[in-house]
PDB file of N, CA and C in Angstrom:
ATOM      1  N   UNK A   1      -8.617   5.658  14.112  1.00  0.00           N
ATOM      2  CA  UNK A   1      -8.707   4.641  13.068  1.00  0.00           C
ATOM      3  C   UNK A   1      -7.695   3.545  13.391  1.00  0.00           C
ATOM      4  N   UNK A   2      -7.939   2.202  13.300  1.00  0.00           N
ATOM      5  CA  UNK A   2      -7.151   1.269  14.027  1.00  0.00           C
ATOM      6  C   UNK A   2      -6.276   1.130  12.783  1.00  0.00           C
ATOM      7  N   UNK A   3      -5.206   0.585  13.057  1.00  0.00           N
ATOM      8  CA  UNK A   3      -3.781   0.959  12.027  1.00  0.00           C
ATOM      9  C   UNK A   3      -4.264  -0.122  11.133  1.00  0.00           C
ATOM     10  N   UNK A   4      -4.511  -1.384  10.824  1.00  0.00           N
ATOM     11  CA  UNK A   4      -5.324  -2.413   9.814  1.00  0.00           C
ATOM     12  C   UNK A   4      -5.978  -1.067   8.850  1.00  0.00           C
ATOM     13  N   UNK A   5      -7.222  -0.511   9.082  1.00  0.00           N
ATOM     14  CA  UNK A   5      -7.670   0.036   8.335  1.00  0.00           C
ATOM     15  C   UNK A   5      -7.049   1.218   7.613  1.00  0.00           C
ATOM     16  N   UNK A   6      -6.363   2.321   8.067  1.00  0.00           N
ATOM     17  CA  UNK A   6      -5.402   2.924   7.708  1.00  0.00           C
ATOM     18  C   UNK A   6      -4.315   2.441   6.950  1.00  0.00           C
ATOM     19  N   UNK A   7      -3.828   0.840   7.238  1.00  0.00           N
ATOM     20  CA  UNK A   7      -2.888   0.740   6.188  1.00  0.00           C
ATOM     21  C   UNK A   7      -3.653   0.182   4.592  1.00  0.00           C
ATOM     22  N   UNK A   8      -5.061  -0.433   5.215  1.00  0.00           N
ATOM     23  CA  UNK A   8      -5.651  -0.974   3.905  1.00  0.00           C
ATOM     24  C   UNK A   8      -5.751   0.321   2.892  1.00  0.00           C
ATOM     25  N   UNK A   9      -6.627   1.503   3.776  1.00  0.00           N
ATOM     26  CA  UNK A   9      -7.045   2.881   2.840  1.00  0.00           C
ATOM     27  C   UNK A   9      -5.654   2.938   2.144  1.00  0.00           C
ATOM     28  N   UNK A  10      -4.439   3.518   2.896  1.00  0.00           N
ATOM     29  CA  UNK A  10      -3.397   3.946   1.929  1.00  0.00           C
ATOM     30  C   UNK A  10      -2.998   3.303   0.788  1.00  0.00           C
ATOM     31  N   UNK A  11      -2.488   2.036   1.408  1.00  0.00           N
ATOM     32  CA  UNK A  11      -2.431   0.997   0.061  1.00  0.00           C
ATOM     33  C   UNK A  11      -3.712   0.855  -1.314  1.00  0.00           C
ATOM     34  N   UNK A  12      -4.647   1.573  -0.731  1.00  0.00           N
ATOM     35  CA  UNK A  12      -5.607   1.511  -1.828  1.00  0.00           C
ATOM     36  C   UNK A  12      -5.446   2.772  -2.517  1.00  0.00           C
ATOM     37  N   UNK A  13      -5.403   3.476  -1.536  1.00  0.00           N
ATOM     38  CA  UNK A  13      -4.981   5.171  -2.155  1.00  0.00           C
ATOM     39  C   UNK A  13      -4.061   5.236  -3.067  1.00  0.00           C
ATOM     40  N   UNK A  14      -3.029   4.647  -2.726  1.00  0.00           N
ATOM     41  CA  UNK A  14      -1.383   4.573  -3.268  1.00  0.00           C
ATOM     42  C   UNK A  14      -1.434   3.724  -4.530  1.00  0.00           C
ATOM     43  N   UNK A  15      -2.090   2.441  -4.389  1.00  0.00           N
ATOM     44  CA  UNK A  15      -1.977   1.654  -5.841  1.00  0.00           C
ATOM     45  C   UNK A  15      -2.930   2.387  -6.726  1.00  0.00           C
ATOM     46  N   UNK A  16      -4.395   3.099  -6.355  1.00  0.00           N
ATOM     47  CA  UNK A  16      -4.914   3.627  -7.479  1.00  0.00           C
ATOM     48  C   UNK A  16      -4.014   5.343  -8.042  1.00  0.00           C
ATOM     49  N   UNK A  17      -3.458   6.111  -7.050  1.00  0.00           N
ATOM     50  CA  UNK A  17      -2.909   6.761  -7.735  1.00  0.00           C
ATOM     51  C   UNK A  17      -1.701   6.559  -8.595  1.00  0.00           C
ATOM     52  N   UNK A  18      -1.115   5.805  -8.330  1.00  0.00           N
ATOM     53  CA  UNK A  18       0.030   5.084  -8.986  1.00  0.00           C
ATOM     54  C   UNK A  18      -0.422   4.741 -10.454  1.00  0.00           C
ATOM     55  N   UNK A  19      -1.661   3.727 -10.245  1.00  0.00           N
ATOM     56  CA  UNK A  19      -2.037   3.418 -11.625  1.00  0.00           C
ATOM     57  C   UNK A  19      -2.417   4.645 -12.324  1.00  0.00           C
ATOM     58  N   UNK A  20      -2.975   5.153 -11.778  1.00  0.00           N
ATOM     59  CA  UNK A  20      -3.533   6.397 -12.581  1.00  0.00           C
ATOM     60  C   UNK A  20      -2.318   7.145 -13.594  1.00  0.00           C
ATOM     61  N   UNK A  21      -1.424   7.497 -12.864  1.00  0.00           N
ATOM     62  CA  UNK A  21       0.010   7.801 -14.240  1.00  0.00           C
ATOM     63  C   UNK A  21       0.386   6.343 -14.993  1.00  0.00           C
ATOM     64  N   UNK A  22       0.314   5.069 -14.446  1.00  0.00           N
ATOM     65  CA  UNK A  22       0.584   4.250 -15.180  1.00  0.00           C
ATOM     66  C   UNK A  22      -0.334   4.082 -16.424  1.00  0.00           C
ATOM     67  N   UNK A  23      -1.637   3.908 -16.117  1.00  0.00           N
ATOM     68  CA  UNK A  23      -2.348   4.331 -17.079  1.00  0.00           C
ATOM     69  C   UNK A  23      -2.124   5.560 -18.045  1.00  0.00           C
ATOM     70  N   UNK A  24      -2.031   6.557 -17.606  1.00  0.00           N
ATOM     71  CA  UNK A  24      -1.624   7.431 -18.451  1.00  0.00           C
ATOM     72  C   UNK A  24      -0.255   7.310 -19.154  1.00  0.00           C
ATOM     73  N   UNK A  25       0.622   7.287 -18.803  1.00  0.00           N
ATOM     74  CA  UNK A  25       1.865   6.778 -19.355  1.00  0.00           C
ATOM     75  C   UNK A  25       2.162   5.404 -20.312  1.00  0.00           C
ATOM     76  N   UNK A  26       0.981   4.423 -19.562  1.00  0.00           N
ATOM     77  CA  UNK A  26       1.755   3.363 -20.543  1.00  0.00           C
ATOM     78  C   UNK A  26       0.619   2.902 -21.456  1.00  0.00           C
ATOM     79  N   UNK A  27      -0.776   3.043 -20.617  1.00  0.00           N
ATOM     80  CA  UNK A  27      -2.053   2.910 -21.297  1.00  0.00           C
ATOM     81  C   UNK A  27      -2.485   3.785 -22.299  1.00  0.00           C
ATOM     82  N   UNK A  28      -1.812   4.919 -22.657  1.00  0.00           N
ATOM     83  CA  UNK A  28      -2.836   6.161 -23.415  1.00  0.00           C
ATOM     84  C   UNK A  28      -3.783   6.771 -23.302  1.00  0.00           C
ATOM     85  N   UNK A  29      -4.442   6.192 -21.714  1.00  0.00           N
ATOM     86  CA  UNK A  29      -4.984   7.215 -21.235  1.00  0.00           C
ATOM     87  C   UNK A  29      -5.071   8.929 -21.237  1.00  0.00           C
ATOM     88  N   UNK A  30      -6.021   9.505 -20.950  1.00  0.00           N
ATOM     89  CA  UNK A  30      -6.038  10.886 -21.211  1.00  0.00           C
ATOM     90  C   UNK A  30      -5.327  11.703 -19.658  1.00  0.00           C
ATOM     91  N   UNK A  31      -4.514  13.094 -19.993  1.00  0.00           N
ATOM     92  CA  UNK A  31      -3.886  13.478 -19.216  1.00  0.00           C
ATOM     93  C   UNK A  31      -4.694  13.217 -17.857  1.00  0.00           C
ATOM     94  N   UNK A  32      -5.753  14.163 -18.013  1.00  0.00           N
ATOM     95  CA  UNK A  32      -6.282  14.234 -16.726  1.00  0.00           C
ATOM     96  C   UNK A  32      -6.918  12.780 -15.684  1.00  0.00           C
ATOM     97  N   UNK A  33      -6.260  12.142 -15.886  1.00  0.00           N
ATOM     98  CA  UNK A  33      -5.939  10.812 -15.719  1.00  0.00           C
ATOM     99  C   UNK A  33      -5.261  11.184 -13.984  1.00  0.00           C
ATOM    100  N   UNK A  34      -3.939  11.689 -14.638  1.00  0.00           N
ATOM    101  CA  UNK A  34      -3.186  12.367 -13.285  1.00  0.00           C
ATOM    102  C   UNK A  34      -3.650  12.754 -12.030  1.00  0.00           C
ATOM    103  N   UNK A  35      -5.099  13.920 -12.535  1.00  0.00           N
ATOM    104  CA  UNK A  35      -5.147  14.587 -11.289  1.00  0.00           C
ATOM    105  C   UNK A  35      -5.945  14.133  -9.944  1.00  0.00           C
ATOM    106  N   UNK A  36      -7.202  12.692 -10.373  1.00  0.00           N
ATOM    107  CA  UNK A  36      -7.297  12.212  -9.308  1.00  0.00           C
ATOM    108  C   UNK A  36      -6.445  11.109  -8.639  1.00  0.00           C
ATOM    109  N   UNK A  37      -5.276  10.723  -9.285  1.00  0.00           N
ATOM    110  CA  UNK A  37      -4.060  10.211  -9.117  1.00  0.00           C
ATOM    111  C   UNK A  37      -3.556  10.929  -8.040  1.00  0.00           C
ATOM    112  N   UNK A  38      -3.330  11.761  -8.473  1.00  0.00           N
ATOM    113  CA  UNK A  38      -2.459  13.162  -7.189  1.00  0.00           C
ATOM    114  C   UNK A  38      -3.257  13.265  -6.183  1.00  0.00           C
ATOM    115  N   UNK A  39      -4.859  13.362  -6.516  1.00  0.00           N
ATOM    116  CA  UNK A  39      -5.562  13.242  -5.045  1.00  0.00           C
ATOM    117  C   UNK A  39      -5.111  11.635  -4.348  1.00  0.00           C
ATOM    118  N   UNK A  40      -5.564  10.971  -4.836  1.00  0.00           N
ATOM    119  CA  UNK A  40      -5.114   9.981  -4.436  1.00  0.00           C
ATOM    120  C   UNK A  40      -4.135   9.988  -3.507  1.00  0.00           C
ATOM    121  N   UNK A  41      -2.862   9.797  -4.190  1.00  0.00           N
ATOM    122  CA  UNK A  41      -1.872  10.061  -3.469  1.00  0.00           C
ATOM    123  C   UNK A  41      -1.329  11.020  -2.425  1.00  0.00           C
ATOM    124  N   UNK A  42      -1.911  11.788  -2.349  1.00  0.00           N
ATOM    125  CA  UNK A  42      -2.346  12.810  -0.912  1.00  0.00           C
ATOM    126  C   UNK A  42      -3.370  11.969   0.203  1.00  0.00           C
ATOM    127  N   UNK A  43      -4.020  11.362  -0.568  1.00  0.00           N
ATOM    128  CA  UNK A  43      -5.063  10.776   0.300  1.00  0.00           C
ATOM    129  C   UNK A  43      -3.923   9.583   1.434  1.00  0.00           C
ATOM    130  N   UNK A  44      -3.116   9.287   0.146  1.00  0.00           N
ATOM    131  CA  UNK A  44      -2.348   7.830   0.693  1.00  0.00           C
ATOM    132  C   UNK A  44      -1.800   8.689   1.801  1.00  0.00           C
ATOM    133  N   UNK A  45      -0.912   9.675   1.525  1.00  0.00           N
ATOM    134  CA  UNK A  45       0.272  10.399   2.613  1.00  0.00           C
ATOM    135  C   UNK A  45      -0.300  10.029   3.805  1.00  0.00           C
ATOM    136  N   UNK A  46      -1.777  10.908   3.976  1.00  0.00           N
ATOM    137  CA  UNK A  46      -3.109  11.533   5.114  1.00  0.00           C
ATOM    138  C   UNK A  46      -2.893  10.111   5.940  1.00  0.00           C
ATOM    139  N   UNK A  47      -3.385   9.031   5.423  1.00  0.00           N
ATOM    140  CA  UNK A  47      -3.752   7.866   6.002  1.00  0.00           C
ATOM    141  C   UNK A  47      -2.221   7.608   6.624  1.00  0.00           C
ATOM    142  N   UNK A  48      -1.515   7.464   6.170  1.00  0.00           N
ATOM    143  CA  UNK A  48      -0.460   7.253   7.062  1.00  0.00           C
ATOM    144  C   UNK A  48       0.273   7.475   7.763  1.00  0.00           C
ATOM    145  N   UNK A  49      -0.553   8.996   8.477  1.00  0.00           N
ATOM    146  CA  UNK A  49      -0.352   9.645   9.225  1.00  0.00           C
ATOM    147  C   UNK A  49      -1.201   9.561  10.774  1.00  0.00           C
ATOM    148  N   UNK A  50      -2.118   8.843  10.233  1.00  0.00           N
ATOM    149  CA  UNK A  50      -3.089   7.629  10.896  1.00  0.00           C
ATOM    150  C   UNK A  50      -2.696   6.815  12.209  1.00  0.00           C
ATOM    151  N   UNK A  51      -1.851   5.796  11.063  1.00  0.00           N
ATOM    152  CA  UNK A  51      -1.114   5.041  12.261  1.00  0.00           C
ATOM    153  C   UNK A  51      -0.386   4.768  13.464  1.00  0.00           C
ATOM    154  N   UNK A  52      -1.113   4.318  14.468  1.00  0.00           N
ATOM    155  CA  UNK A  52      -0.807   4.999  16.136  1.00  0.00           C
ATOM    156  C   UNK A  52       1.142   4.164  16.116  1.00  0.00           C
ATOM    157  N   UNK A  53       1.878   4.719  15.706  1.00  0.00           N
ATOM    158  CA  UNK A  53       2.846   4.434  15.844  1.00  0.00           C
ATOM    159  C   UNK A  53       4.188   6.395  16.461  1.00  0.00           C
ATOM    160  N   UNK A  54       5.179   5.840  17.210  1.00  0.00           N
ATOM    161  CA  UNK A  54       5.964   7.231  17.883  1.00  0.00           C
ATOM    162  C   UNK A  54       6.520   7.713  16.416  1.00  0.00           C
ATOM    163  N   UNK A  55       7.335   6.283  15.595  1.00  0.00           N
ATOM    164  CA  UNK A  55       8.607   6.663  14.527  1.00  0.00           C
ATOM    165  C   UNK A  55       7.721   6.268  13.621  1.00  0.00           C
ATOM    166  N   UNK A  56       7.492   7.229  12.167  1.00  0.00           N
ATOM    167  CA  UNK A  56       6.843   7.390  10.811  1.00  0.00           C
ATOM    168  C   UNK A  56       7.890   6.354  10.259  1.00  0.00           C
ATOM    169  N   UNK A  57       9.069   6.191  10.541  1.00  0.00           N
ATOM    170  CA  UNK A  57       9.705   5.557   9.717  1.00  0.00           C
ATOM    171  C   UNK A  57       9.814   3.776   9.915  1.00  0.00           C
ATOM    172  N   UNK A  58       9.094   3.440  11.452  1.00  0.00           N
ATOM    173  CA  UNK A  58       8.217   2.080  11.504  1.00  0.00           C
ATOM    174  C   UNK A  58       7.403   1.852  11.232  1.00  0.00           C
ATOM    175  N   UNK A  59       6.699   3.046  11.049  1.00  0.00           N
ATOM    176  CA  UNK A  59       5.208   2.666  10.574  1.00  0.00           C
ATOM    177  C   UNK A  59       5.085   2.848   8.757  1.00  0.00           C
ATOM    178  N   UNK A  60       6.309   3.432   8.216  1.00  0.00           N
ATOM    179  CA  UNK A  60       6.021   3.269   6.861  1.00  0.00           C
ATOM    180  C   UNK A  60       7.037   1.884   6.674  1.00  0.00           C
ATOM    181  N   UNK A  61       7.789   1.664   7.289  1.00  0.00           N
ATOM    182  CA  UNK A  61       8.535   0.234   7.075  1.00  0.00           C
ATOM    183  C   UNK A  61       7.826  -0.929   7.089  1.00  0.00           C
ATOM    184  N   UNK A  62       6.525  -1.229   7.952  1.00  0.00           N
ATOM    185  CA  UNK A  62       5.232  -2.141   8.313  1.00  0.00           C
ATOM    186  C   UNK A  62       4.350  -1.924   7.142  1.00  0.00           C
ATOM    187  N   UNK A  63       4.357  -0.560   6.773  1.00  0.00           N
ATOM    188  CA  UNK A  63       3.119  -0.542   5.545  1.00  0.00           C
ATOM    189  C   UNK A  63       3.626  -1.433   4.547  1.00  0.00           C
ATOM    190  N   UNK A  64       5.002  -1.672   4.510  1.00  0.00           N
ATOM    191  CA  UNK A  64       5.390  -2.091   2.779  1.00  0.00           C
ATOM    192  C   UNK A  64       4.886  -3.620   2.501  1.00  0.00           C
ATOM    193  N   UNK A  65       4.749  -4.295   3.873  1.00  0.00           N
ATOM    194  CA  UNK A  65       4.323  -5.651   3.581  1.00  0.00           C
ATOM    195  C   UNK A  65       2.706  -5.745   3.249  1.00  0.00           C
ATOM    196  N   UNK A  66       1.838  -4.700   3.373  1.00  0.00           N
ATOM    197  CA  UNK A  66       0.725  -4.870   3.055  1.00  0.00           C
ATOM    198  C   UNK A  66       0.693  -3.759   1.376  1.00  0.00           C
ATOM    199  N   UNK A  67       1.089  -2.982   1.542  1.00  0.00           N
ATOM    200  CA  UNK A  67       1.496  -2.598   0.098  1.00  0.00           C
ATOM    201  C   UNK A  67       1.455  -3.284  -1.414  1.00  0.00           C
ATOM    202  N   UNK A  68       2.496  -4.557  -0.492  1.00  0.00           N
ATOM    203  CA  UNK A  68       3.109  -5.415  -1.381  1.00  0.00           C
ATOM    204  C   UNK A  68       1.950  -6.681  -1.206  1.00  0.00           C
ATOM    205  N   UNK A  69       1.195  -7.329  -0.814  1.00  0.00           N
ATOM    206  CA  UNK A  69      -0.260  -7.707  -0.254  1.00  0.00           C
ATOM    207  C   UNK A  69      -1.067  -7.266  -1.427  1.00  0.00           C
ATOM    208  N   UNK A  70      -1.356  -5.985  -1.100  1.00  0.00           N
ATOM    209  CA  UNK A  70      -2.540  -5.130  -2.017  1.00  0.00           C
ATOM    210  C   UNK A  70      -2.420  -4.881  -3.351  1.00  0.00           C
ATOM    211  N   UNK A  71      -0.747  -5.093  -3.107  1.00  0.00           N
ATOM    212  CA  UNK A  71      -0.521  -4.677  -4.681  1.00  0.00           C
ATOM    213  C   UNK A  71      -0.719  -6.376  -5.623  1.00  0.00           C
ATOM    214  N   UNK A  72      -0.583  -7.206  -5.106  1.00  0.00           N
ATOM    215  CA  UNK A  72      -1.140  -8.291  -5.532  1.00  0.00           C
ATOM    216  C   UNK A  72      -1.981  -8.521  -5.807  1.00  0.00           C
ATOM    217  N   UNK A  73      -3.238  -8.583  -4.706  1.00  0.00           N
ATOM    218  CA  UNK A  73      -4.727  -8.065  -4.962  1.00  0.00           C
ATOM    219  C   UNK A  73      -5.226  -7.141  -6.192  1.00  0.00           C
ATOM    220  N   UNK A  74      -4.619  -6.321  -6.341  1.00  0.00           N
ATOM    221  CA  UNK A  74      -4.830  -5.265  -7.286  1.00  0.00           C
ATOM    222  C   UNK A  74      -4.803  -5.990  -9.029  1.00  0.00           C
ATOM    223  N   UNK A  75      -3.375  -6.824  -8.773  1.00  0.00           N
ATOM    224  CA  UNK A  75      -2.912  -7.379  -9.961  1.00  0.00           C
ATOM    225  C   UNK A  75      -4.161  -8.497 -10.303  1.00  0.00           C
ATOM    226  N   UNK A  76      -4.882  -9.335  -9.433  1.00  0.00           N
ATOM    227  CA  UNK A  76      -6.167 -10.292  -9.645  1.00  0.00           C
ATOM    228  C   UNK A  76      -7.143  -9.540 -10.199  1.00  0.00           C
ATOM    229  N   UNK A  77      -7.801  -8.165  -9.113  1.00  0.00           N
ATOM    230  CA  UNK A  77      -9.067  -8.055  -8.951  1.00  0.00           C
ATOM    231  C   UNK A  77      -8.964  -6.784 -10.341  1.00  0.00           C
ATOM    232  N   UNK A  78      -8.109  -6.484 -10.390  1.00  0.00           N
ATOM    233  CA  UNK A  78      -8.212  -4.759 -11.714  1.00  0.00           C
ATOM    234  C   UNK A  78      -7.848  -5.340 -12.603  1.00  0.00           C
ATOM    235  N   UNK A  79      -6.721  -5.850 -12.749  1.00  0.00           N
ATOM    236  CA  UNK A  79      -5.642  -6.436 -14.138  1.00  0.00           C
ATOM    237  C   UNK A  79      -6.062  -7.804 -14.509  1.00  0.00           C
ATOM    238  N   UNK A  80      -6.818  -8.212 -13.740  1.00  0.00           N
ATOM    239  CA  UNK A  80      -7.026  -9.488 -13.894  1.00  0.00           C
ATOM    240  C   UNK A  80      -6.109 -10.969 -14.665  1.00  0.00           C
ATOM    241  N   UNK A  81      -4.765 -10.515 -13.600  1.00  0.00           N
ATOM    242  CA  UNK A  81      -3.637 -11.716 -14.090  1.00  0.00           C
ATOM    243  C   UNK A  81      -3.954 -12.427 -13.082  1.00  0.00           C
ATOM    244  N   UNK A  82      -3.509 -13.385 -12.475  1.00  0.00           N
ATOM    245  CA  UNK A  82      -3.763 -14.512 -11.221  1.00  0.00           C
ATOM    246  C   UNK A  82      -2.277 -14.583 -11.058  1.00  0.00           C
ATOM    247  N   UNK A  83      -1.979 -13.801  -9.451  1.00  0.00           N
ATOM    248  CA  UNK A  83      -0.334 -13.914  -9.083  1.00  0.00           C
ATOM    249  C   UNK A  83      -0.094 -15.365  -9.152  1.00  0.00           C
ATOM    250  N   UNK A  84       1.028 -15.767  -9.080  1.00  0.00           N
ATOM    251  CA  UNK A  84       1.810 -17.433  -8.807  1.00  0.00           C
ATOM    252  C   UNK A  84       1.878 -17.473  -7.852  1.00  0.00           C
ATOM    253  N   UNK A  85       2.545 -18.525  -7.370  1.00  0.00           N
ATOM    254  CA  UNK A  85       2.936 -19.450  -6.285  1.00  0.00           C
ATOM    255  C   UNK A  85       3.989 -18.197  -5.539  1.00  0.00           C
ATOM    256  N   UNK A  86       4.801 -17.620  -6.547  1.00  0.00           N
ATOM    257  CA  UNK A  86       6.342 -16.521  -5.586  1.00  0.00           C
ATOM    258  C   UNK A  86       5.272 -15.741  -5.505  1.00  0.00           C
ATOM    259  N   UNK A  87       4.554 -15.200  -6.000  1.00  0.00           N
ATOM    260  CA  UNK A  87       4.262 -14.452  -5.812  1.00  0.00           C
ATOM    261  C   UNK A  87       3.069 -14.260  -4.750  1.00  0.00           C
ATOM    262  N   UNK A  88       2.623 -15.148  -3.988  1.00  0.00           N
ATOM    263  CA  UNK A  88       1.769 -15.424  -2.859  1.00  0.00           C
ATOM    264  C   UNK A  88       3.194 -15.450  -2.077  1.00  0.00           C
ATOM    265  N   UNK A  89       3.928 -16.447  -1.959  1.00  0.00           N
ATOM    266  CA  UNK A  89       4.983 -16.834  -0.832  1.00  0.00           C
ATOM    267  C   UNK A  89       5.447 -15.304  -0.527  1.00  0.00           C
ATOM    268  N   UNK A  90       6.097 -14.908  -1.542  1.00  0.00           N
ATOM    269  CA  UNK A  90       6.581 -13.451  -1.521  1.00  0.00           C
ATOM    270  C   UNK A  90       5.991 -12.470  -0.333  1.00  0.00           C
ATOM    271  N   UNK A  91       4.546 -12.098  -0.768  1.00  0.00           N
ATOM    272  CA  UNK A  91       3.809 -11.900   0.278  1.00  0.00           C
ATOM    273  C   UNK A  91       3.666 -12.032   1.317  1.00  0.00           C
ATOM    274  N   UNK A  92       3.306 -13.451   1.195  1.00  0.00           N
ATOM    275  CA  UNK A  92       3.116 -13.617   2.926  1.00  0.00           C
ATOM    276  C   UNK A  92       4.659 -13.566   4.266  1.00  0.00           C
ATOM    277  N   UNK A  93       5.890 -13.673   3.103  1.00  0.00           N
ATOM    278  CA  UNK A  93       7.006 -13.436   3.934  1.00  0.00           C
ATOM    279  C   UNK A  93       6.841 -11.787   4.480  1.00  0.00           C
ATOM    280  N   UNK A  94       6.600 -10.888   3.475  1.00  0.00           N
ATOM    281  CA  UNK A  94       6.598  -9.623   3.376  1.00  0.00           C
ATOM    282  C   UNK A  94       5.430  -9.089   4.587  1.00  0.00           C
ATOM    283  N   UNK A  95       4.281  -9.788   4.668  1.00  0.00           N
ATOM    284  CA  UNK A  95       3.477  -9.562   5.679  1.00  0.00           C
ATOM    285  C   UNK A  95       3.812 -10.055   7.033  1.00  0.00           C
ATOM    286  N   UNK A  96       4.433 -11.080   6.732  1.00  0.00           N
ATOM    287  CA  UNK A  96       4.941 -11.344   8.387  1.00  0.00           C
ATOM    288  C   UNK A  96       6.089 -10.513   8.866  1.00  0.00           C
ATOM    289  N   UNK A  97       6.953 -10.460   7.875  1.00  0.00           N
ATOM    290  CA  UNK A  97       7.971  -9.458   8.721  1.00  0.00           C
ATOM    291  C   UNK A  97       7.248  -8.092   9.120  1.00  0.00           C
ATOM    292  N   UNK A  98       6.168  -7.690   8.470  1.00  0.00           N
ATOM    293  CA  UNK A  98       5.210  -6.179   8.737  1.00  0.00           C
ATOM    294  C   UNK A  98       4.570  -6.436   9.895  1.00  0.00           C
ATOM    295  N   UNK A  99       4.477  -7.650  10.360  1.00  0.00           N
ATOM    296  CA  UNK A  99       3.774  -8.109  11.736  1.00  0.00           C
ATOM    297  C   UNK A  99       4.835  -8.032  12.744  1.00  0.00           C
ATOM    298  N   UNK A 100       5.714  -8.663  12.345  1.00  0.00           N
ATOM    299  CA  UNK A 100       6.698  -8.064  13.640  1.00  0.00           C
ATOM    300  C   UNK A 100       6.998  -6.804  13.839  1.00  0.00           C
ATOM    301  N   UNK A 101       7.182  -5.850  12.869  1.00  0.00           N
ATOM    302  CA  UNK A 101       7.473  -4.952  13.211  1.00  0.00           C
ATOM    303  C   UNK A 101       6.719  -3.907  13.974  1.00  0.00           C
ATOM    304  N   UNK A 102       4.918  -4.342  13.712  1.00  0.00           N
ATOM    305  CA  UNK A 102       3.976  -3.523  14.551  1.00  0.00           C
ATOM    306  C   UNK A 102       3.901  -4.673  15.440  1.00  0.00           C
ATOM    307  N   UNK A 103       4.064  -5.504  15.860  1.00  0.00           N
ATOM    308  CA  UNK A 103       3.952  -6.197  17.423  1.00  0.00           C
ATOM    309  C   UNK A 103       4.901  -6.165  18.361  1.00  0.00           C
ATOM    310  N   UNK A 104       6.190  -6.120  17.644  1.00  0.00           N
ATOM    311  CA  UNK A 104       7.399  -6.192  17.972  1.00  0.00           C
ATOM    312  C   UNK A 104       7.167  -6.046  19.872  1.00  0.00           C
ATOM    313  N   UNK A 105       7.666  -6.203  20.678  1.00  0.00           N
ATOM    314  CA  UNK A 105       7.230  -5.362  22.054  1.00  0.00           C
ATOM    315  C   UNK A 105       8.487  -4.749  21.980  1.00  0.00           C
ATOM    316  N   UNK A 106       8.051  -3.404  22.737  1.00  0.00           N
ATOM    317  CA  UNK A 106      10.129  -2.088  22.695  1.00  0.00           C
ATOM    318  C   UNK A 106       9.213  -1.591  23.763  1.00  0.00           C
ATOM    319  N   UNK A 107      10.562  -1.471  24.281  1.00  0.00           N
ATOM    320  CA  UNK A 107      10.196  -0.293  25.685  1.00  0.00           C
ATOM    321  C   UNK A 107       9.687   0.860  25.615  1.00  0.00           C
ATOM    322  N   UNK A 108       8.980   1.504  26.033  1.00  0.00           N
ATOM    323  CA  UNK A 108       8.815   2.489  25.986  1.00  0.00           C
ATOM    324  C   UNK A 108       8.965   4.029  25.724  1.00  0.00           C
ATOM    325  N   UNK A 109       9.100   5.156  24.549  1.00  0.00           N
ATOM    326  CA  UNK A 109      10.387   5.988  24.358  1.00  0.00           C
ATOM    327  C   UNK A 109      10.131   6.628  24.868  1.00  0.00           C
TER     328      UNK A 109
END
C-alpha cells in the first residue's frame, strides 16, 4: 500500500474513532457509540504499520501533518464549520514539514 493511502485510511480511521467517544461524551450519544470507535482505532494503529518507512517514530511524526489536513476536512465535510484562513495556512505548514520528513534523502541504515 503506497504510504499516501495508508496515511489517508489512518487519519480517517483515527478522526472517526475519536469522534465516536466525542460524540458520546459530549454529544449524548449512546454508549455503544464507543465500540466501533475502538475498531476504528485499531484499524488506525494497522494502517500505520503500513508505511514503508525503517523508524515508526518518522513515520508517525509525517502522519501528523496529514492528520492535522484531515482533521480539517473532517471539520467542513461532517461538522460542517468552514476552517479560516489559520486554519488552512496552519495546514499547509504542517503538511510541508510531513513532506520533508518522508522525502527527506538519509543514508542508508
Amino acid at each position: 500500500m503506497p504510504t499516501t493511502a495508508a496515511y489517508i485510511g489512518a487519519a480517517i480511521a483515527e478522526i472517526s474513532g475519536c469522534f465516536a467517544f466525542w460524540a458520546w461524551l459530549r454529544l449524548d450519544k449512546p454508549v455503544w457509540w464507543v465500540l466501533p470507535g475502538m475498531a476504528s482505532l485499531a484499524l488506525f494503529a494497522f494502517l500505520l504499520t503500513l508505511v514503508d518507512s525503517p523508524a515508526a517514530g518518522r513515520a508517525f511524526a509525517a502522519y501528523g501533518g496529514v492528520y492535522i489536513a484531515s482533521s480539517l476536512a473532517w471539520l467542513r465535510l461532517i461538522e460542517g464549520v468552514k476552517p479560516d484562513r489559520w486554519d488552512l495556512i496552519g495546514a499547509a505548514v504542517c503538511l510541508i514539514g510531513a513532506a520533508i520528513i518522508i522525502a527527506a534523502p538519509r543514508p542508508p541504515n
